[in-house]
Every structure is written in structure tokens, then in C-alpha cells.
Protein backbone atom coordinates (compact mmCIF):
# COMPACT_ATOMS: atom_id res chain seq x y z
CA UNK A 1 102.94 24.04 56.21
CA UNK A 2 105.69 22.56 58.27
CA UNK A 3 108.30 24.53 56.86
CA UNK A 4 107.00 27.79 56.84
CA UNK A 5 105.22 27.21 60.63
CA UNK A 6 108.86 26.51 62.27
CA UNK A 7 110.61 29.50 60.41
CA UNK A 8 112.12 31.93 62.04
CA UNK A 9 115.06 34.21 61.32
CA UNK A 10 118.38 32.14 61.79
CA UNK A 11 116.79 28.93 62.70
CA UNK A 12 116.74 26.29 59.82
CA UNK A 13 113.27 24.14 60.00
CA UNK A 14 113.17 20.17 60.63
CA UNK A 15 111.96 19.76 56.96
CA UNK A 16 115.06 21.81 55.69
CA UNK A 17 117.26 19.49 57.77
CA UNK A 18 115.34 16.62 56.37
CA UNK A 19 115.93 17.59 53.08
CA UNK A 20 119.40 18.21 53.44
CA UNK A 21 119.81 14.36 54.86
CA UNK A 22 118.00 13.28 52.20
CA UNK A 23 120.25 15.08 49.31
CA UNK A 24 123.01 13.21 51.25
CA UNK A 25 121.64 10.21 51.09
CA UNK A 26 120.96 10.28 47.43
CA UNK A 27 124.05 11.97 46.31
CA UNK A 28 126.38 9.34 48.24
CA UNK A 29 124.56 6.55 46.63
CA UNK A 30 124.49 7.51 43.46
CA UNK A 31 128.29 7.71 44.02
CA UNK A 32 128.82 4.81 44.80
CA UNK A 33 126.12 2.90 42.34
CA UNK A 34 124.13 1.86 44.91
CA UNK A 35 120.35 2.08 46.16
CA UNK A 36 119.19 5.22 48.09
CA UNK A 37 116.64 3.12 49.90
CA UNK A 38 119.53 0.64 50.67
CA UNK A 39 121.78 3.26 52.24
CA UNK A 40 119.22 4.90 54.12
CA UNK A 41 118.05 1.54 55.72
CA UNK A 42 121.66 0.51 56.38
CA UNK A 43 122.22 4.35 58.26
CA UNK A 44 119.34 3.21 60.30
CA UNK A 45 120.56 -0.21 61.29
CA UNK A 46 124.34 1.34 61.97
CA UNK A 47 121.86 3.60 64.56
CA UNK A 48 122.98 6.60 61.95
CA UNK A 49 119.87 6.89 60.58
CA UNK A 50 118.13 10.40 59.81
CA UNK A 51 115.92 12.04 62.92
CA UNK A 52 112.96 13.43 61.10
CA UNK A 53 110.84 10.99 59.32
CA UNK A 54 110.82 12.83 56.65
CA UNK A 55 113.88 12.01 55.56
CA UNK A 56 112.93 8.67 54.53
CA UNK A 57 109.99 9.81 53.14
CA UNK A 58 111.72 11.65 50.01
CA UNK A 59 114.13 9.27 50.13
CA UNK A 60 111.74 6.54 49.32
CA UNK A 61 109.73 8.82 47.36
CA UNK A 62 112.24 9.95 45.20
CA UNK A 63 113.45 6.43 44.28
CA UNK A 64 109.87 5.03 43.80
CA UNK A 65 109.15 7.36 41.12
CA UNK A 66 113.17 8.00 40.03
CA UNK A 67 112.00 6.73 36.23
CA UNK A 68 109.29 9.53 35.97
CA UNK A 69 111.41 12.31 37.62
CA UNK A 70 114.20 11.71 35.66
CA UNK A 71 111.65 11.83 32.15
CA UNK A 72 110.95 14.80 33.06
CA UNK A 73 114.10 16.17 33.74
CA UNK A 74 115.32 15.23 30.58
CA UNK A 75 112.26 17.03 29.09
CA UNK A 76 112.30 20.17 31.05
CA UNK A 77 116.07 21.18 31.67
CA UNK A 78 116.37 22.10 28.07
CA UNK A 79 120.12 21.96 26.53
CA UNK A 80 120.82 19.86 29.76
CA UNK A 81 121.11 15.67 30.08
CA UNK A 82 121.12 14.28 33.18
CA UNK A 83 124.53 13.07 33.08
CA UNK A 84 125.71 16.80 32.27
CA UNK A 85 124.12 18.29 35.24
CA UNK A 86 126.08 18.51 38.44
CA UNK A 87 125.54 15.67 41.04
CA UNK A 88 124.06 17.83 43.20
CA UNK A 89 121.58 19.58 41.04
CA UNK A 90 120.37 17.06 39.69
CA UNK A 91 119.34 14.94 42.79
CA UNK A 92 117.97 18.77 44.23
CA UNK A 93 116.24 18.84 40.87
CA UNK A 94 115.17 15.15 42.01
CA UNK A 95 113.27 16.14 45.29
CA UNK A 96 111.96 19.10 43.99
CA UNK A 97 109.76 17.19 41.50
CA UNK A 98 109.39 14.78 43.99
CA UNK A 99 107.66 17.34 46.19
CA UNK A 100 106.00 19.29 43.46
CA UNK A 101 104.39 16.30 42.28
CA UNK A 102 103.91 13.68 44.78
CA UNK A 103 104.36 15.26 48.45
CA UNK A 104 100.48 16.03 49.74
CA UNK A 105 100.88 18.17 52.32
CA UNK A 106 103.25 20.53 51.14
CA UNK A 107 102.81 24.20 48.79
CA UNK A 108 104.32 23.93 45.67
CA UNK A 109 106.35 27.18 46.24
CA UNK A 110 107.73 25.68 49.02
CA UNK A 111 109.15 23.31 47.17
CA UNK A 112 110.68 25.10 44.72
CA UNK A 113 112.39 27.38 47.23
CA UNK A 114 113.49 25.24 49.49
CA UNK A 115 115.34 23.68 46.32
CA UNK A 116 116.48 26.88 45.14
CA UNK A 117 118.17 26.97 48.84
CA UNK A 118 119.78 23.85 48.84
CA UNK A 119 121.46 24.51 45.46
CA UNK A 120 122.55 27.89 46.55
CA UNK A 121 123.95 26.55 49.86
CA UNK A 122 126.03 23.72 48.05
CA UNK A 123 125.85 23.79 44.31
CA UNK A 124 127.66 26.16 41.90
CA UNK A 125 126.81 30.24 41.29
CA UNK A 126 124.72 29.45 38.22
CA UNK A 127 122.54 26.15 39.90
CA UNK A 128 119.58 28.34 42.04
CA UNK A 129 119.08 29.87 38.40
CA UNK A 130 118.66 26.82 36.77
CA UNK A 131 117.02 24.71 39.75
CA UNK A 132 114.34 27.79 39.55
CA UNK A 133 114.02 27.34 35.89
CA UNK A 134 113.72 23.30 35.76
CA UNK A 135 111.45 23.39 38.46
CA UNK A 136 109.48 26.64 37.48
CA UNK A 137 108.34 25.09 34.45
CA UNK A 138 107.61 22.18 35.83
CA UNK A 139 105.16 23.78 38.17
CA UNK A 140 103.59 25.81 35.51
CA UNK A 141 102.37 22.37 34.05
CA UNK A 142 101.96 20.30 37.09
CA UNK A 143 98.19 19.81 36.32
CA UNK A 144 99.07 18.22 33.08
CA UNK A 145 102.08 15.93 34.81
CA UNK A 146 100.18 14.61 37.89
């Protein structure tokens, strides 16, 4: 309950921030065709790695199960490929599934909202819609996918 614990009107929680790094992180490398992991490690050699843990945590988490997020993905964002979706959706859409499937200690609304944010923040008019959507549905069935 990190996220909702440190929330208070104007002030943006260490998991948000962490979240934010780690969009970077995955965006950049996927821009450049390399590994997340790989980038984040070398940020934290260079002494530019990310503050909060958690950071690393998606990060890693995202990549380790990258083949089963992106299944679904494909599966859920209906009239959508991957390679159609905007860069930065789809790696939002990335730790959102990541968290709504794998992170323990975090609500599954949380999740989705905090990807809805992200995507509003830095993505296009029409991306919280579609995050919500994706990630919605997603949720609805998370028994059935974990």
C-alpha cells in the first residue's frame, strides 16, 4: 500500500517515481534494441542508477516475464498488435500486467491507475482509454492468467 500510504495532494509517491524510471528505462532500450536489464545495470555502474529499488524491480520483472506479457497483450488489446501500439503504451501496458500479475504486495487497482496516469501524463489523448481497457480486462480474468 506504498502508493496510496505516501499520497497526498501535489506530492507524487516514490513508487510513481519508480515507475516513471522504469518506463524510461524500458522505452530507451527498446529504442535502441537493447536489454532493459542491461541498461538499468549500466545506469547503476555510470552512478545514474534509479533511487528507489523499485525501479529495478519492474524493470527486471517486466523483462523476466516480457514473453507472457506480451501474449497477452496481443490477446487482450483487441484490433491492436504490439508493433501498432505507441512505444509508450505499450511498455505502460507492459508494467501494468507486470504488476497486476506478478507484483505481491501491491492492489490491483493500483496498478491499473497508476498506468492510466502514466499514459495520460506522456502518451496520446486516446492512450488512458485504451491502457484502462487492456488492462481492465485483464484484471477481470487475472484468476484465470496467474
Amino acid at each position: 500500500m506504498a502508493d496510496a500510504q505516501d499520497r497526498s495532494p501535489g506530492r507524487v509517491s516514490a513508487r510513481t517515481k519508480a515507475r516513471k524510471r522504469a518506463l524510461d528505462l524500458l522505452f530507451a532500450s527498446e529504442m535502441r534494441g537493447e536489454s532493459a536489464v542491461e541498461a538499468l545495470e549500466r545506469a547503476i555502474a555510470d552512478g545514474e542508477g534509479p533511487t528507489n529499488p523499485y525501479t529495478g524491480v519492474v524493470v527486471r520483472g517486466v523483462v523476466e516475464h516480457a514473453a507472457r506479457i506480451d501474449e497477452l497483450l496481443a490477446q487482450y488489446a483487441q484490433g491492436w498488435t504490439l508493433a501498432r501500439m505507441p512505444a509508450v503504451d505499450r511498455n505502460v501496458l507492459r508494467i501494468g500486467v507486470w504488476e497486476l500479475l506478478w507484483a505481491e504486495d501491491l492492489p490491483e487497482g493500483v496498478a491499473v491507475s497508476e498506468a492510466i496516469s502514466l499514459t495520460r501524463d506522456l502518451s496520446t489523448d486516446d492512450s488512458p482509454q485504451f491502457v484502462n481497457g487492456v488492462l481492465g480486462a485483464i484484471q477481470r480474468d487475472r484468476a484465470q492468467l496467474v
